[in-house]
C-alpha atoms as a PDB file:
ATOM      1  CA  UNK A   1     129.990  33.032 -71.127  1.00  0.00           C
ATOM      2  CA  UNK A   2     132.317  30.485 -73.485  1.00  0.00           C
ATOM      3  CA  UNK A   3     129.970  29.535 -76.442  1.00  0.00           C
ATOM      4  CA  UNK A   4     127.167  31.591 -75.181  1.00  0.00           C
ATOM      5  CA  UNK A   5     125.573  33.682 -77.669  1.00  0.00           C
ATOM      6  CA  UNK A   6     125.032  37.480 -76.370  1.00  0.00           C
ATOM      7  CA  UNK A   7     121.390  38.765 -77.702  1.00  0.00           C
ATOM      8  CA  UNK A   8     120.007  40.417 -74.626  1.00  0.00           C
ATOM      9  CA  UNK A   9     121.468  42.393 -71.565  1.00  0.00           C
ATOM     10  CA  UNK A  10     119.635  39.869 -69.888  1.00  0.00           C
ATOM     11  CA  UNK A  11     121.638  36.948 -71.275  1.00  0.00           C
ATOM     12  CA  UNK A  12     124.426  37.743 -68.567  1.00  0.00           C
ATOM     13  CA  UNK A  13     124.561  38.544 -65.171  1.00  0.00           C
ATOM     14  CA  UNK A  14     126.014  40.887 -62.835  1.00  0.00           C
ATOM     15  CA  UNK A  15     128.855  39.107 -62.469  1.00  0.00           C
ATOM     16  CA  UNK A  16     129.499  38.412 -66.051  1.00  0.00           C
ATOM     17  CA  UNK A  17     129.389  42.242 -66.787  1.00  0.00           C
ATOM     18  CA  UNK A  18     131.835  42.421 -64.047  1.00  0.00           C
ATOM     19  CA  UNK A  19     134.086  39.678 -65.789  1.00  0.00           C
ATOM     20  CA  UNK A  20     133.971  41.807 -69.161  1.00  0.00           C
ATOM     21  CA  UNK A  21     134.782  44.927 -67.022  1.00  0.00           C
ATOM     22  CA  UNK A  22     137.922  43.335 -65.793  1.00  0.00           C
ATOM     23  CA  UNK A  23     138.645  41.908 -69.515  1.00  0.00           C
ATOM     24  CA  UNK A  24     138.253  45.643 -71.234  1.00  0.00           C
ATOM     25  CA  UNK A  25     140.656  47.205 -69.010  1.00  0.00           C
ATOM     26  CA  UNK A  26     143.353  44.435 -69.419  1.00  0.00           C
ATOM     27  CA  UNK A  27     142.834  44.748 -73.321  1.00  0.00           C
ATOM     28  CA  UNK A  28     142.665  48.950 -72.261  1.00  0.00           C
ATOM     29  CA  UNK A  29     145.977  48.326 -71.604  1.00  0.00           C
ATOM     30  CA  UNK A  30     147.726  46.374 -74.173  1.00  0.00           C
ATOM     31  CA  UNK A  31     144.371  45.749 -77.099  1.00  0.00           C
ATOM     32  CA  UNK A  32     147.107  44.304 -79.180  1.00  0.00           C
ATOM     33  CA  UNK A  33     147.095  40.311 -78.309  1.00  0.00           C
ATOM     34  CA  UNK A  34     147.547  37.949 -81.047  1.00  0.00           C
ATOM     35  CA  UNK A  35     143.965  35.978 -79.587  1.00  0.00           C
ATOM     36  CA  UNK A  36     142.221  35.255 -82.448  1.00  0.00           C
ATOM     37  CA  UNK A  37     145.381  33.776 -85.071  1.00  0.00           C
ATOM     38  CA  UNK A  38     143.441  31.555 -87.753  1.00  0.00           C
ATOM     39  CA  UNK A  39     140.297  32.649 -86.463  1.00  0.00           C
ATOM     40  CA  UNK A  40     137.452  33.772 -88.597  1.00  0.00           C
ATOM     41  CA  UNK A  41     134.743  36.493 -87.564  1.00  0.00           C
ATOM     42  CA  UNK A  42     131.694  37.203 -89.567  1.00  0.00           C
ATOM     43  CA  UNK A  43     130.006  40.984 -89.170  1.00  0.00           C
ATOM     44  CA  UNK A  44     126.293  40.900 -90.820  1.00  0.00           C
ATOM     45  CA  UNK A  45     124.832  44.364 -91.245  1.00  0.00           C
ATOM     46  CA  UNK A  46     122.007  44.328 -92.634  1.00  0.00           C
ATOM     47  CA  UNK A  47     121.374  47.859 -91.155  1.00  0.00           C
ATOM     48  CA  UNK A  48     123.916  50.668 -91.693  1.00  0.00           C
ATOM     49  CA  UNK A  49     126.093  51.260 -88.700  1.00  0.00           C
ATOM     50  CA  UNK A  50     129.668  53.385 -87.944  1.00  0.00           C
ATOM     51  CA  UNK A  51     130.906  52.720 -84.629  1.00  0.00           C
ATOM     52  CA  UNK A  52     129.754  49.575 -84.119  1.00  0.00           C
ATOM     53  CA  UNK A  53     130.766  47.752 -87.394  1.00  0.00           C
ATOM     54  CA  UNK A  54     134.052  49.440 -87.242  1.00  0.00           C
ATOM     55  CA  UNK A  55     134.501  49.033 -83.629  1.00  0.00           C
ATOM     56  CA  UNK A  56     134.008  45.336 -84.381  1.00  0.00           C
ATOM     57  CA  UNK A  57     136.498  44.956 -86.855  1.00  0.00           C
ATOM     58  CA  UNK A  58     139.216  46.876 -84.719  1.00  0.00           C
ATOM     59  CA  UNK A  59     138.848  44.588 -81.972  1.00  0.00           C
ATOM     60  CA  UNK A  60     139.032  41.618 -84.168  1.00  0.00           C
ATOM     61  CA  UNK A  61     141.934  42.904 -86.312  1.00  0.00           C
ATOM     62  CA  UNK A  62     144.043  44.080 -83.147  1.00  0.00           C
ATOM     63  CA  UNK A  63     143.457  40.343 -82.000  1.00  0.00           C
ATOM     64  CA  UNK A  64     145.146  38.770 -84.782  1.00  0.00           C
ATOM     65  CA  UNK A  65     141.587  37.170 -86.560  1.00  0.00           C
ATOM     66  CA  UNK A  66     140.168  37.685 -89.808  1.00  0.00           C
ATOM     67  CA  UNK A  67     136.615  39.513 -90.855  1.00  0.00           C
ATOM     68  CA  UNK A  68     133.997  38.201 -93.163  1.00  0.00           C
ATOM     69  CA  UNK A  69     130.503  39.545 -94.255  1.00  0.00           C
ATOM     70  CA  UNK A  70     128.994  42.720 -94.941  1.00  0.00           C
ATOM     71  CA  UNK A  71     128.205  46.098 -94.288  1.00  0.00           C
ATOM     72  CA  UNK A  72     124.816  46.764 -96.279  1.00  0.00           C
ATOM     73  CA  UNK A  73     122.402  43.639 -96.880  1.00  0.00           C
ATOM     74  CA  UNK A  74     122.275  45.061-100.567  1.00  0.00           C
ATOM     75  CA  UNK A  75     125.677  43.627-100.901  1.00  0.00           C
ATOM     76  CA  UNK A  76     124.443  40.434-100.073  1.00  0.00           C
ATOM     77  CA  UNK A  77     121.920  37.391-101.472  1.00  0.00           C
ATOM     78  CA  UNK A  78     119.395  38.942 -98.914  1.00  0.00           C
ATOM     79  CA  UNK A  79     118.931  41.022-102.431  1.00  0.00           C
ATOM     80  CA  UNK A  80     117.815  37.980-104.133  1.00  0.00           C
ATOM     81  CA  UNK A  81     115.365  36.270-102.002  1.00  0.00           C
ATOM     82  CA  UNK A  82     117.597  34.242 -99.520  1.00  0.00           C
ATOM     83  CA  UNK A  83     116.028  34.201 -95.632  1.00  0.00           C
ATOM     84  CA  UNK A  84     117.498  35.064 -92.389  1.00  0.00           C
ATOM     85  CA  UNK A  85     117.706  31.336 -91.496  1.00  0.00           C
ATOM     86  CA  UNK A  86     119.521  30.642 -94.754  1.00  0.00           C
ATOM     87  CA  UNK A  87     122.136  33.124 -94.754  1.00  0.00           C
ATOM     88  CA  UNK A  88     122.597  32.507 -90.901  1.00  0.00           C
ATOM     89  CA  UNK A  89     123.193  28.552 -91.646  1.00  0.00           C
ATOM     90  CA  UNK A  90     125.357  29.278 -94.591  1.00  0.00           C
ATOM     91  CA  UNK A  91     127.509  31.683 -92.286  1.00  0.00           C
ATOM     92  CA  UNK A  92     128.087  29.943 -89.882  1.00  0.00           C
ATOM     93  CA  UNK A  93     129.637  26.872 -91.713  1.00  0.00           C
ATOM     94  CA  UNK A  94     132.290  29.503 -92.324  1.00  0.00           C
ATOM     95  CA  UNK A  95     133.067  31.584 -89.034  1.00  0.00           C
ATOM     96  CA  UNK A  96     133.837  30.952 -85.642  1.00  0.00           C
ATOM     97  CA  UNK A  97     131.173  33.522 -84.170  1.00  0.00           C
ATOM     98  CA  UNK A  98     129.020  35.814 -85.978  1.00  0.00           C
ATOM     99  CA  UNK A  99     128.282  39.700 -85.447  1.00  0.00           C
ATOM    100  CA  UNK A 100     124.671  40.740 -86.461  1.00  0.00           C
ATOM    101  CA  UNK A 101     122.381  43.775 -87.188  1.00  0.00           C
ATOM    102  CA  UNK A 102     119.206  43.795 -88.121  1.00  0.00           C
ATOM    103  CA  UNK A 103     116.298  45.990 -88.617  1.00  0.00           C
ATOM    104  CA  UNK A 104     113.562  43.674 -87.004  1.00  0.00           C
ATOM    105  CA  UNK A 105     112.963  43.296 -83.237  1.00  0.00           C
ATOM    106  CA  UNK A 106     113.537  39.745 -82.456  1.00  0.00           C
ATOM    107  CA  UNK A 107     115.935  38.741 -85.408  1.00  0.00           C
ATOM    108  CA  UNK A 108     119.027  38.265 -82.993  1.00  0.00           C
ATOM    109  CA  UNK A 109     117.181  35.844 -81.209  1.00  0.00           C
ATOM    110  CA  UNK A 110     116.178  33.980 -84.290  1.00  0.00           C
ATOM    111  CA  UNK A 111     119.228  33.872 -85.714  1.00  0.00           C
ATOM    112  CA  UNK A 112     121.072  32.737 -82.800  1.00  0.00           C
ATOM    113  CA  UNK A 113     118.214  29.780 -82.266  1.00  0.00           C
ATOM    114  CA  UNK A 114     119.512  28.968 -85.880  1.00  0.00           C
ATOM    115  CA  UNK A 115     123.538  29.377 -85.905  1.00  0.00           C
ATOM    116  CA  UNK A 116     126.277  27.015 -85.330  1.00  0.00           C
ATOM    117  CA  UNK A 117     128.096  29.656 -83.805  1.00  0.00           C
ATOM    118  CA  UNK A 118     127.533  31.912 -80.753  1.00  0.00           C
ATOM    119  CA  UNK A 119     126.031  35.249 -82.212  1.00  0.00           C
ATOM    120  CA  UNK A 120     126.420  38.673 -80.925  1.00  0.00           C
ATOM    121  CA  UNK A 121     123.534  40.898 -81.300  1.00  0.00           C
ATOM    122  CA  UNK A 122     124.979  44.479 -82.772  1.00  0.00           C
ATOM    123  CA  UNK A 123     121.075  45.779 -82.476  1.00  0.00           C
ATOM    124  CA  UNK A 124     117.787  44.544 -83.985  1.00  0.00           C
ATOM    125  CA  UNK A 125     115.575  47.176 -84.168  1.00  0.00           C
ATOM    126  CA  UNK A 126     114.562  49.115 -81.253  1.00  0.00           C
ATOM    127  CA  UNK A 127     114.458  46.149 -78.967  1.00  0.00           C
ATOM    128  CA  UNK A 128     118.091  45.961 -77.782  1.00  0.00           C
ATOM    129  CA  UNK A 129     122.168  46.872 -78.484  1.00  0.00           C
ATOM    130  CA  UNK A 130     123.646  44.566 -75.627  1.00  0.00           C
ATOM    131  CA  UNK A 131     127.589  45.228 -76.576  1.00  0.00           C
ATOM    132  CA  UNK A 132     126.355  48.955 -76.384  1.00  0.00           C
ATOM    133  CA  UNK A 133     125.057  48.552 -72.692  1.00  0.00           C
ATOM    134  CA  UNK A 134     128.870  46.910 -71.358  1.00  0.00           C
ATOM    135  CA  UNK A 135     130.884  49.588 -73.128  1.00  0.00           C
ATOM    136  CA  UNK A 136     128.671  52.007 -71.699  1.00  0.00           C
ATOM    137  CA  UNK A 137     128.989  49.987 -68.180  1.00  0.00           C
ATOM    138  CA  UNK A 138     132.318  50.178 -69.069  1.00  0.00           C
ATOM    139  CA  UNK A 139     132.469  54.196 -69.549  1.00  0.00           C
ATOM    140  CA  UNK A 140     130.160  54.887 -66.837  1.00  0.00           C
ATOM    141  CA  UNK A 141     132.535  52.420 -64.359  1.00  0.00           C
ATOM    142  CA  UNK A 142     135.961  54.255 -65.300  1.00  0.00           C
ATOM    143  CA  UNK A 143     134.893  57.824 -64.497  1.00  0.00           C
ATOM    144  CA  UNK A 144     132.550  57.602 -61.511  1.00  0.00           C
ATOM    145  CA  UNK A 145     134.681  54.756 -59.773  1.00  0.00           C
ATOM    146  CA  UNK A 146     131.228  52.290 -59.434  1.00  0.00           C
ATOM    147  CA  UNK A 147     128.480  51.758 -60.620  1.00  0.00           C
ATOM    148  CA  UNK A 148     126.097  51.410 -57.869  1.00  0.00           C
ATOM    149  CA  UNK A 149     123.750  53.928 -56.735  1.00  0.00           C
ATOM    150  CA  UNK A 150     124.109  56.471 -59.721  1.00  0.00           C
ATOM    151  CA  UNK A 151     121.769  58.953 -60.735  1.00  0.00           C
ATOM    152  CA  UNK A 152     121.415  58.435 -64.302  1.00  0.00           C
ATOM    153  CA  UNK A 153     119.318  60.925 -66.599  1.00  0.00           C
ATOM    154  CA  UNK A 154     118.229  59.524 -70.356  1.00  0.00           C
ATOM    155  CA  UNK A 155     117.451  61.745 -72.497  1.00  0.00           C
ATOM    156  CA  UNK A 156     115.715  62.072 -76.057  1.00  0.00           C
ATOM    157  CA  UNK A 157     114.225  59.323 -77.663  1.00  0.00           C
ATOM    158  CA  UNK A 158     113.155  56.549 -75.018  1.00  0.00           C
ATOM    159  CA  UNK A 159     110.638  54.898 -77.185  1.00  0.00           C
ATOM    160  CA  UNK A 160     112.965  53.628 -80.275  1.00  0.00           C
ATOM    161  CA  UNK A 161     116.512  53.978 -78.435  1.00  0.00           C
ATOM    162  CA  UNK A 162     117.699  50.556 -77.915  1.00  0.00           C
ATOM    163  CA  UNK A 163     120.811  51.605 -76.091  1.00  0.00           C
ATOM    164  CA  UNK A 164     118.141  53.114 -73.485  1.00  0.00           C
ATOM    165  CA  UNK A 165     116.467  49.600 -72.935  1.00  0.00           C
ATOM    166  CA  UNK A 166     119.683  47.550 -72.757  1.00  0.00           C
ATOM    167  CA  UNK A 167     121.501  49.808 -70.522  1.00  0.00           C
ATOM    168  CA  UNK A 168     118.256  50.487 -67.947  1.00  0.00           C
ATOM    169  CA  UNK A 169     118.106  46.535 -67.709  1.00  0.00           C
ATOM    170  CA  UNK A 170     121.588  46.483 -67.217  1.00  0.00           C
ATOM    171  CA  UNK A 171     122.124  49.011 -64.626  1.00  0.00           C
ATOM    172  CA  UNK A 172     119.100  47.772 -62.536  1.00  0.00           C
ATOM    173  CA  UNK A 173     121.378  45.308 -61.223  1.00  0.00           C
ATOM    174  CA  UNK A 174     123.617  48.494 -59.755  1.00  0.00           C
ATOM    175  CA  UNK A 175     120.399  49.812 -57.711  1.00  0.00           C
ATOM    176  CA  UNK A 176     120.753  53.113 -60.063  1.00  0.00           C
ATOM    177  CA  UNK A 177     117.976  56.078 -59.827  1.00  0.00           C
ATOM    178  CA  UNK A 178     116.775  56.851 -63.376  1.00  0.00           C
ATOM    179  CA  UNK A 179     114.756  60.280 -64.411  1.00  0.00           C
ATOM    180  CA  UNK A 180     113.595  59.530 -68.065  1.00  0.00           C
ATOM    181  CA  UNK A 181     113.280  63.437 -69.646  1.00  0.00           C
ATOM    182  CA  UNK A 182     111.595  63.049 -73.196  1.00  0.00           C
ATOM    183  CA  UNK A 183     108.442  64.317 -74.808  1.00  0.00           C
ATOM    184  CA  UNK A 184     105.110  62.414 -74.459  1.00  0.00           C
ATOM    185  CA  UNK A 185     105.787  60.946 -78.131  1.00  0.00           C
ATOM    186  CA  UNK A 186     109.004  58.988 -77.127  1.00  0.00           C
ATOM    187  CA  UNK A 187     108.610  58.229 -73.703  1.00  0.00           C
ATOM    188  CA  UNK A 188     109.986  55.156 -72.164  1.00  0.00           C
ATOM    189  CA  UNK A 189     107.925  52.356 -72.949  1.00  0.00           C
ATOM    190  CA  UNK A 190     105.352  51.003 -70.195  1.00  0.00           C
ATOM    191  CA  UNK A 191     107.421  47.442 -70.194  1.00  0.00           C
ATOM    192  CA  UNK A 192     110.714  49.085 -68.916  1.00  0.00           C
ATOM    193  CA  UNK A 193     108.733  50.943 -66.240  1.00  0.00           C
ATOM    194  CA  UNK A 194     107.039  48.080 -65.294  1.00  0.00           C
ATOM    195  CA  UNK A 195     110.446  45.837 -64.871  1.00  0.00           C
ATOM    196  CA  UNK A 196     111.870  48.794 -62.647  1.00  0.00           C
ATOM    197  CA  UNK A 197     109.334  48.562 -60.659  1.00  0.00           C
ATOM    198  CA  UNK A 198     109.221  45.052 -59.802  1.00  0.00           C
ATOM    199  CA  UNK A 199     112.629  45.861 -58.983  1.00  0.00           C
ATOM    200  CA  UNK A 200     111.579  48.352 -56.868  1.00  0.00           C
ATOM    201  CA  UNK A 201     114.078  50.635 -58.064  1.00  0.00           C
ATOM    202  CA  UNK A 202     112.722  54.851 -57.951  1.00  0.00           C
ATOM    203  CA  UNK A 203     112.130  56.377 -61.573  1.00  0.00           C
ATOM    204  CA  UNK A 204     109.785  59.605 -62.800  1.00  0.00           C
ATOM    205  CA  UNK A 205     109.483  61.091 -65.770  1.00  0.00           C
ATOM    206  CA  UNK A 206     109.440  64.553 -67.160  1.00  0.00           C
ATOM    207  CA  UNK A 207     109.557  66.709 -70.281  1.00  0.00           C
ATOM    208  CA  UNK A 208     112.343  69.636 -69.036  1.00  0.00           C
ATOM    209  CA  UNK A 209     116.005  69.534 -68.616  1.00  0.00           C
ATOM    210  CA  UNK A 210     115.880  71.575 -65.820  1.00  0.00           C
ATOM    211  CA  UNK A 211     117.486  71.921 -62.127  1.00  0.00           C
ATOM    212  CA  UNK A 212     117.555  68.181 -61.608  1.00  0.00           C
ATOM    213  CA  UNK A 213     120.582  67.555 -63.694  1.00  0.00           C
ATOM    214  CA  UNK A 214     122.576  68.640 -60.807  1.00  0.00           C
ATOM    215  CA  UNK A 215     122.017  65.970 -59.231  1.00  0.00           C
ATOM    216  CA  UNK A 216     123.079  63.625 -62.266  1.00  0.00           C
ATOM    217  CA  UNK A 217     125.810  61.355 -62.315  1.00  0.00           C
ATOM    218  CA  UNK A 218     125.226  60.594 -65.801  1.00  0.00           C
ATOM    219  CA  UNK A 219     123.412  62.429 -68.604  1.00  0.00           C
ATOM    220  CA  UNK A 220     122.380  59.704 -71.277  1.00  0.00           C
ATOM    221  CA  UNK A 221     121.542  61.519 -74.260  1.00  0.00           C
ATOM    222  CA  UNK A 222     120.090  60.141 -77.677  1.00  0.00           C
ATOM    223  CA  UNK A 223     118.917  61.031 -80.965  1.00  0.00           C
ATOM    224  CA  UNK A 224     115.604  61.289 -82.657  1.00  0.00           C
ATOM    225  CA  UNK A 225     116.133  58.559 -84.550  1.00  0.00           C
ATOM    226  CA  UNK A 226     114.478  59.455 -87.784  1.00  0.00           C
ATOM    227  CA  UNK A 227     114.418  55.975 -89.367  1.00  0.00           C
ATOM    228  CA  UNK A 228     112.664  54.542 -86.928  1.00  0.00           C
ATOM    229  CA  UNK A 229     109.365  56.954 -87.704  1.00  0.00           C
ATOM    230  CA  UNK A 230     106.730  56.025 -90.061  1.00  0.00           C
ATOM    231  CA  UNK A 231     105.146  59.302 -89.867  1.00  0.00           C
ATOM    232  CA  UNK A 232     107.290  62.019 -91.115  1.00  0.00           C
ATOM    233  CA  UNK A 233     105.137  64.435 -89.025  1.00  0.00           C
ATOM    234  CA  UNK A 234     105.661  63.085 -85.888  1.00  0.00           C
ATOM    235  CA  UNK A 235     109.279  62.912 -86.359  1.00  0.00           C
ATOM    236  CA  UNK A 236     109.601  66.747 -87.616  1.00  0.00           C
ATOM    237  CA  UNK A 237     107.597  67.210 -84.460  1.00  0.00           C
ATOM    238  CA  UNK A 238     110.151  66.097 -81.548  1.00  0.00           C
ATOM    239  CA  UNK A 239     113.190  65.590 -83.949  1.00  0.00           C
ATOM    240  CA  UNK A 240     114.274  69.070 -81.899  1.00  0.00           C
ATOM    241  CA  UNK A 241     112.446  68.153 -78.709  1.00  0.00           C
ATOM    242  CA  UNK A 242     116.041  68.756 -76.764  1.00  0.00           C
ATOM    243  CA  UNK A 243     119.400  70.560 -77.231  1.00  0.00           C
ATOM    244  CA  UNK A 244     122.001  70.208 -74.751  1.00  0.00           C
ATOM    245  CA  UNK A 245     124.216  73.064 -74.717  1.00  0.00           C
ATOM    246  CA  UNK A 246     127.770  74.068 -72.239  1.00  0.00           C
ATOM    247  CA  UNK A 247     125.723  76.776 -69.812  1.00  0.00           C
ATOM    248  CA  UNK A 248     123.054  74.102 -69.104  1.00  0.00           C
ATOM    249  CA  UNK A 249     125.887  72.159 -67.439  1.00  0.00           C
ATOM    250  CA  UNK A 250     127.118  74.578 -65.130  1.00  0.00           C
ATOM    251  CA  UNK A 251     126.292  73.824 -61.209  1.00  0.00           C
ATOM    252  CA  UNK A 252     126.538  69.640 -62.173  1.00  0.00           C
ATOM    253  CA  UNK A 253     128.567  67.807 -60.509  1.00  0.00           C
ATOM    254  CA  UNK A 254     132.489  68.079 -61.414  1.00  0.00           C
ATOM    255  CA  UNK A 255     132.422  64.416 -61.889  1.00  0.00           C
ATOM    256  CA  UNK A 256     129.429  64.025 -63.988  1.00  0.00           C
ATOM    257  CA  UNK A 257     129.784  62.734 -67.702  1.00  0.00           C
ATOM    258  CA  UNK A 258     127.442  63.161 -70.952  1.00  0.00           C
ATOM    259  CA  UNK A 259     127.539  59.895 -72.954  1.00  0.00           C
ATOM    260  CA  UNK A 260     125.561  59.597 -76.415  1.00  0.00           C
ATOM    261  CA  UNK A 261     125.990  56.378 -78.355  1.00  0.00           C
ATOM    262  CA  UNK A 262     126.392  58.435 -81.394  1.00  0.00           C
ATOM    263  CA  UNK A 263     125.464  59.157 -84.303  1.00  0.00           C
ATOM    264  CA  UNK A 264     124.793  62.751 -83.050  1.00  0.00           C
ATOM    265  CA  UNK A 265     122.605  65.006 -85.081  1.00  0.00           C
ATOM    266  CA  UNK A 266     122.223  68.305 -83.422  1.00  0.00           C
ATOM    267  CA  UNK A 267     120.743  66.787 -79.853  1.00  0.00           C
ATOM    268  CA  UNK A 268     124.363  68.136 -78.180  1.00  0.00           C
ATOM    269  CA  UNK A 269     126.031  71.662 -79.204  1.00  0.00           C
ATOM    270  CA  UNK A 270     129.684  71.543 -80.181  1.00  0.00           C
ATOM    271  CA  UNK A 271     130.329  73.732 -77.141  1.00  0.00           C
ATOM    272  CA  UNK A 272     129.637  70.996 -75.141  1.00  0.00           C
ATOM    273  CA  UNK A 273     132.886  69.138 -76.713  1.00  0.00           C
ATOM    274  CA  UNK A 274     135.394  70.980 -75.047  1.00  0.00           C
ATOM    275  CA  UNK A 275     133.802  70.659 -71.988  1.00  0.00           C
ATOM    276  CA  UNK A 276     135.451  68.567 -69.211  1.00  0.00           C
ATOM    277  CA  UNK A 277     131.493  66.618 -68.885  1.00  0.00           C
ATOM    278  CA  UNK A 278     131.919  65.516 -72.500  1.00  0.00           C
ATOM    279  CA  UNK A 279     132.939  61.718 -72.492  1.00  0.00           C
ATOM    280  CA  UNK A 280     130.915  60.586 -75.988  1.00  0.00           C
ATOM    281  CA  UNK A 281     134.450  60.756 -77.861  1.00  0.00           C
ATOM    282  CA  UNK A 282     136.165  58.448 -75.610  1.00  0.00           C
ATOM    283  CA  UNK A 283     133.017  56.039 -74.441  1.00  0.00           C
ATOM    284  CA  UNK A 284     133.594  55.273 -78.359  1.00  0.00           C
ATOM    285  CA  UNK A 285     136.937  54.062 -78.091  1.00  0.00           C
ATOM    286  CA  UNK A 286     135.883  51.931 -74.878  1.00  0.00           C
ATOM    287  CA  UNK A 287     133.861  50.088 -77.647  1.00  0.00           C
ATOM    288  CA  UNK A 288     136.898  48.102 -78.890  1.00  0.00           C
ATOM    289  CA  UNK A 289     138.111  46.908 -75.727  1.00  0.00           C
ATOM    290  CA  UNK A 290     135.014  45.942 -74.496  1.00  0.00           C
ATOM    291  CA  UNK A 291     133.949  44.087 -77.550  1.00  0.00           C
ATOM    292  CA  UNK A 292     137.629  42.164 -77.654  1.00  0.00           C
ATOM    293  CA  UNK A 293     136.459  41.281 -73.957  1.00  0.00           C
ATOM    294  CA  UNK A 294     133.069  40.380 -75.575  1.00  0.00           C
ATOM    295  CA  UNK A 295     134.869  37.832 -78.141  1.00  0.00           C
ATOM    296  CA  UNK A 296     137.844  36.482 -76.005  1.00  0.00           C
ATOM    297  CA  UNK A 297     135.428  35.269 -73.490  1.00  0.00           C
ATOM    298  CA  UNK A 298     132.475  33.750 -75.752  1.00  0.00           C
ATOM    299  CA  UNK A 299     135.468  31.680 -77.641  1.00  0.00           C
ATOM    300  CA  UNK A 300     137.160  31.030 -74.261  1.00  0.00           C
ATOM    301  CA  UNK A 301     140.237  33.035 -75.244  1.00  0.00           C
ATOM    302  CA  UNK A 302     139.974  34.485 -71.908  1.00  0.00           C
END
């Protein structure tokens, strides 16, 4: 992983995720290690983002390094003309590794064909969120004891969720059973389908949360993401597709966990907070160990 830049899932293996596993639970237990002294960091969001920007910065400010960059591209010369490859050569003249959202599909890769520095994809459009997928490994891992052989339900939007693509890609590589529950407007894209299957790994698809959740292991749930819609119709159409409330949990398994990679709109009822499935809260903190894991290792810290 040292100088490797992290765009795709894909860009690892199954033993690398393993590696950042270990990592996350050693920063888990002290995330407090003076790592990155003298060492610069540059965040580049040209897309607004919460968790992960912030989640980013913790990691790298618990490590002893310093931030540079930007949380809205209107804060930056993107405003006056300047082009991804531009801003990415500039930047990189100044940091040690660079942290990057974008709106377009395909910009991580671009921009890490064009740094100096390894680059971290934070998400480019609805293609993928890869330091989404390992913290999600990473939640998944500490409260079922594996990850092998888990029934894992997704939920919501499939079609624009690019925590959904990373973390099926990801989790192929565990032999997990997926059911994909969404309405025929977001459903998982054929491509996805099609690289489970040459994996020969089982899958189906329907439009009820239902029965089958009691067999879950996981319930993946995600937003309608509303910027991600160029028809307003459509999106007003399945923005309420599905609800997840406390008494649709009852008879799941005692150890099974609801994750959402947050924001959440109204896809999950408070009542389901205070439930002892709930695990969206804490899969956030998980973020900042696994991306210190994520950064130690790519600079060889680790």
């Amino acid at each position: 992983m040292k100088n490797t830049s992290l765009v795709s899932i894909t860009d690892y293996s199954k033993a690398d995720y393993m590696k950042i596993m270990e990592v996350a639970a050693d920063f888990e237990k002290n995330s407090y290690q003076n790592l990155l002294n003298g060492k610069v960091i540059g965040t580049l969001f040209f897309e607004p983002s919460t968790r992960t920007r912030l989640s980013f910065e913790s990691a790298i400010s618990r490590l002893g390094g310093k931030v540079i960059g930007f949380s809205e591209s209107g804060s930056s010369s993107v405003t006056k003309g300047e082009t991804l490859y531009d801003t990415i050569k500039v930047v990189s003249n100044y940091a040690e590794l660079i942290v990057m959202r974008h709106p377009l599909e395909g910009s991580a890769r671009y921009a890490s064909e064009n740094s100096n520095v390894p680059l971290v994809n934070a998400g480019d459009g609805a293609n993928q969120h890869p330091t989404q997928t390992l913290l999600d490994l990473y939640s998944i891992l500490k409260t079922q004891n594996t990850l092998d052989n888990l029934n894992i339900f997704m939920v919501g939007d499939l079609k624009y969720g690019r925590t959904v693509h990373s973390l099926l890609m990801a989790l192929s590589e565990f032999d997990a059973t997926f059911t994909f529950i969404s309405p025929d407007e977001l459903k998982m894209p054929q491509e996805y389908k099609d690289y489970l299957n040459k994996k020969g790994l089982k899958f189906s698809e329907q439009k009820d949360i239902d029965e089958a959740v009691k067999v879950a292991d996981i319930i993946y749930m995600t937003r309608v993401q509303k910027e991600r819609f160029s028809d307003p119709i459509e999106y007003e159409r399945t923005k309420n597709a599905y609800v997840l409330k406390r008494e649709m949990l009852e008879g799941t398994k005692e150890s099974m966990r609801v994750l959402h990679p947050l924001p959440r709109v109204n896809e999950i009822d408070t009542d389901v907070d205070s439930s002892p499935h709930a695990y969206y809260f804490e899969q956030t903190e998980n973020g900042v160990y696994v991306r210190q894991a994520i950064i130690s290792l790519i600079l060889g810290l680790k």
